[in-house]
Structures are given as C-alpha cells and as structure tokens.
C-alpha atoms as a PDB file:
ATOM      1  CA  UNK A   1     149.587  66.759  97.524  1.00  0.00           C
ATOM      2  CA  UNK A   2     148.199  64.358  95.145  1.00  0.00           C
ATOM      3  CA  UNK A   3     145.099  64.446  93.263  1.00  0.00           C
ATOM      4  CA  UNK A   4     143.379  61.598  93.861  1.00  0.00           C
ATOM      5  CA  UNK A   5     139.872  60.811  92.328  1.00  0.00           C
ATOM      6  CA  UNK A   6     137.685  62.012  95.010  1.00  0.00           C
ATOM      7  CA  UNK A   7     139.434  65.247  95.472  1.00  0.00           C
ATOM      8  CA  UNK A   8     139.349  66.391  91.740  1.00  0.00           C
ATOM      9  CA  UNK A   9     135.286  65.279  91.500  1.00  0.00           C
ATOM     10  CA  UNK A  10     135.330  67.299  94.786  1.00  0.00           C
ATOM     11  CA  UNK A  11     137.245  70.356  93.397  1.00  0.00           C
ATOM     12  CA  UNK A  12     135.209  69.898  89.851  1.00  0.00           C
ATOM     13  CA  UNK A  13     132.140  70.260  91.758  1.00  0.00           C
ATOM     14  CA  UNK A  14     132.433  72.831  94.295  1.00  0.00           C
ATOM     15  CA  UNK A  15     134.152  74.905  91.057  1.00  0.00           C
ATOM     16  CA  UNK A  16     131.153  74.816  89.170  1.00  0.00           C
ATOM     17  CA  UNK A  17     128.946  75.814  92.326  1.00  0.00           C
ATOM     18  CA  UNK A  18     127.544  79.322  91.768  1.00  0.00           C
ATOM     19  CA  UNK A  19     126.958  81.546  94.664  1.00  0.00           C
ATOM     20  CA  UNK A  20     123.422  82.087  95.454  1.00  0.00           C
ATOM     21  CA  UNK A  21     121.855  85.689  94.958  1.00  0.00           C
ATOM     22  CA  UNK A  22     121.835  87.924  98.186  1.00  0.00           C
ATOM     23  CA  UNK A  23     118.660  88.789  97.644  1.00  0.00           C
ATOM     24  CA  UNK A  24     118.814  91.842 100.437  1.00  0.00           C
ATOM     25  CA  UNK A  25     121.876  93.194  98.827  1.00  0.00           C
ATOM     26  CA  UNK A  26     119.736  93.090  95.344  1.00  0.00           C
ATOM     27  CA  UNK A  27     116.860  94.931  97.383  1.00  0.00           C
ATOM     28  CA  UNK A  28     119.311  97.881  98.122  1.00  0.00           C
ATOM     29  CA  UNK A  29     121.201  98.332  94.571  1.00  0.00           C
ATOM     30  CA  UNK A  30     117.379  98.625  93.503  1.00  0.00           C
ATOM     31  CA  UNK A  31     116.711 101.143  95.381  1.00  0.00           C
ATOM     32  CA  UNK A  32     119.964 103.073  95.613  1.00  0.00           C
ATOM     33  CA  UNK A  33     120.288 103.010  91.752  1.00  0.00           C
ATOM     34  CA  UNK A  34     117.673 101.251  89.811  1.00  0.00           C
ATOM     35  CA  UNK A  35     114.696 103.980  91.008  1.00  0.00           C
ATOM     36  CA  UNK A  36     116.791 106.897  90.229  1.00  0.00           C
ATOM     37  CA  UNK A  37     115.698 106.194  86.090  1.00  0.00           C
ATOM     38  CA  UNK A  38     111.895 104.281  86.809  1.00  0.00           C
ATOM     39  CA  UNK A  39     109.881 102.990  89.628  1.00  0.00           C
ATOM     40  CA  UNK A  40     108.296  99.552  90.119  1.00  0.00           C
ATOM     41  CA  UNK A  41     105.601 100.279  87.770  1.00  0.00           C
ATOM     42  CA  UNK A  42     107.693  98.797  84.810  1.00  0.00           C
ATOM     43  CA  UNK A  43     107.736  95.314  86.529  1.00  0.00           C
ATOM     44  CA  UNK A  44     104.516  95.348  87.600  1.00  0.00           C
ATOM     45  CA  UNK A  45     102.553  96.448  83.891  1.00  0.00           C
ATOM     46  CA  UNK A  46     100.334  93.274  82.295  1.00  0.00           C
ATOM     47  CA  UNK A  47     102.388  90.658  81.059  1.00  0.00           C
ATOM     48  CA  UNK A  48     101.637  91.369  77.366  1.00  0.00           C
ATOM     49  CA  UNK A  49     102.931  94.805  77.922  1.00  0.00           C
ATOM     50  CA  UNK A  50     106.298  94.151  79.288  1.00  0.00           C
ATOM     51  CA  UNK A  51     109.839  94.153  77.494  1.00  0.00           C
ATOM     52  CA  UNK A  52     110.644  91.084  80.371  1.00  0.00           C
ATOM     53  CA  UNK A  53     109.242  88.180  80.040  1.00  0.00           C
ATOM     54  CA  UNK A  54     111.474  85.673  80.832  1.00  0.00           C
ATOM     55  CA  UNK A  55     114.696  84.938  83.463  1.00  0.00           C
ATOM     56  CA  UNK A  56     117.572  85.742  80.380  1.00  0.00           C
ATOM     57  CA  UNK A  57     115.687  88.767  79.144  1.00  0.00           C
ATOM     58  CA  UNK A  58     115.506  90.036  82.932  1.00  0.00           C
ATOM     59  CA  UNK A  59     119.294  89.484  82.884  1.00  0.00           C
ATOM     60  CA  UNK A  60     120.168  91.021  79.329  1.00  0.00           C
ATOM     61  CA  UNK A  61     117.873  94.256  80.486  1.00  0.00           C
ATOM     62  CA  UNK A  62     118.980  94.276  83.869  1.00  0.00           C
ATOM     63  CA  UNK A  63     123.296  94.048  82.011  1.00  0.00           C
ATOM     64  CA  UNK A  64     121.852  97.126  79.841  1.00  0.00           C
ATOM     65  CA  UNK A  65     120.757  99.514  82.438  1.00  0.00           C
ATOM     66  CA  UNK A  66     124.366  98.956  84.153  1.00  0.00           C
ATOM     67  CA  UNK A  67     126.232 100.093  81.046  1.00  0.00           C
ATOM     68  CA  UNK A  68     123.702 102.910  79.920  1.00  0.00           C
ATOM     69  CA  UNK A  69     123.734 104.039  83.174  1.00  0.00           C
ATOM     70  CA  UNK A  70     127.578 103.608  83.429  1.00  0.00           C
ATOM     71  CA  UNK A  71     127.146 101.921  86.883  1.00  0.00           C
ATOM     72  CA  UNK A  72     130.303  99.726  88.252  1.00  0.00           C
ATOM     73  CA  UNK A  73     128.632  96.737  89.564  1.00  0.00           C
ATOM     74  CA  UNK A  74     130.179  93.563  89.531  1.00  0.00           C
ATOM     75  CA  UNK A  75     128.757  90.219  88.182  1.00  0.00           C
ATOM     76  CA  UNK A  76     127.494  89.316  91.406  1.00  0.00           C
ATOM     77  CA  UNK A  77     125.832  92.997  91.761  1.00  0.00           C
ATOM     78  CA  UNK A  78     123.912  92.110  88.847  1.00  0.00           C
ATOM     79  CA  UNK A  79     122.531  88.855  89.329  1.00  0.00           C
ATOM     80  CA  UNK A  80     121.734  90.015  93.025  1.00  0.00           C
ATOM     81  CA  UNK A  81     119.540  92.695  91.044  1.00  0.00           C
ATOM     82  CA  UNK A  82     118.166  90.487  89.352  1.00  0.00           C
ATOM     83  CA  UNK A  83     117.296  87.632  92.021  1.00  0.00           C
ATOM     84  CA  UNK A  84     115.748  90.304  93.765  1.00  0.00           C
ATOM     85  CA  UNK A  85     113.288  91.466  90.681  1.00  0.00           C
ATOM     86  CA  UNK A  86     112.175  88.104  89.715  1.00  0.00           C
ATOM     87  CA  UNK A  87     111.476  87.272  93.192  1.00  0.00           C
ATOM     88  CA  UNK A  88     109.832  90.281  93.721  1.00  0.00           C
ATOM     89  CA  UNK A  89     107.654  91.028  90.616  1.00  0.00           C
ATOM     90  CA  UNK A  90     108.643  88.927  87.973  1.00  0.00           C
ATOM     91  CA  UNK A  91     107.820  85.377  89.819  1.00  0.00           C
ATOM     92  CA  UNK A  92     110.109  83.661  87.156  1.00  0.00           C
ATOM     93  CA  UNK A  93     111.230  80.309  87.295  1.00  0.00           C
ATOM     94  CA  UNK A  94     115.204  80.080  88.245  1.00  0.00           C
ATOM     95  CA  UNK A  95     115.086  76.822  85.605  1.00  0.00           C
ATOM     96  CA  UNK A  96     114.031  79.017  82.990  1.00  0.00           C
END
C-alpha cells in the first residue's frame, strides 16, 4: 500500500488525537479509591487555600496519590480522574 499524501496527513492526525476523558469511569475510580484517603472537602476549600489551582497541578497531584497510594491505574485511569475533578469542583479550563 502506498503512502500517499493524504493518507500520511490522515494517519499524522488521527495519531496525535487523544482520547477524550470518560468522565463516568473518572466518577467511579473517585469513589472506589480516591475517598478511601479524603472526601470532597479538599476540592471544594476557598481557592486561596487549595494545593490545586490549576489543570497541570490537578494532574501532578492527582499522578501522586496513584503512586503513594500504590494504585495500578493506567494513563487513561488518571486523566479520567482527573476530567472528572475539574469538571466537578475544580471548573478548570481544559486550555489551561
């Protein structure tokens, strides 16, 4: 099969496509693992109190509980987790 110009800007594309966040499948690694160490009362303390305040910090805090809590998620598992938070409580931009 031969490459031709419109199938490698197709393949380029669709290769850089991330999957978008299942947002229910976040929901349910919250609550199945994430309120075992702390409830919802960490996302939802006044702005100027919180650790979080932007999309990468929910992601590098979100990467931290997973290996202090020794957890085997995935990638995807993760960013699910973390979809689900910022739509949730955080209200964060995704273009952050």
């Amino acid at each position: 099969m031969k490459n031709t110009p419109t199938t490698l800007i197709l393949a380029i594309a669709f290769s850089s496509m991330s999957i978008a966040a299942d947002m229910d499948e976040g929901k349910e690694m919250y609550e199945e693992d994430c309120t075992k160490c702390h409830d919802s009362s960490v996302f939802t303390r006044p702005a100027k109190e919180r650790k979080v305040n932007n999309l990468e910090a929910l992601k590098k805090q979100v990467h931290r509980c997973v290996a202090a809590t020794g957890s085997s998620w995935f990638e995807e598992d993760e960013e699910n987790v973390v979809a689900y938070l910022s739509e949730t409580f955080y209200k964060f931009n995704k273009a952050e």
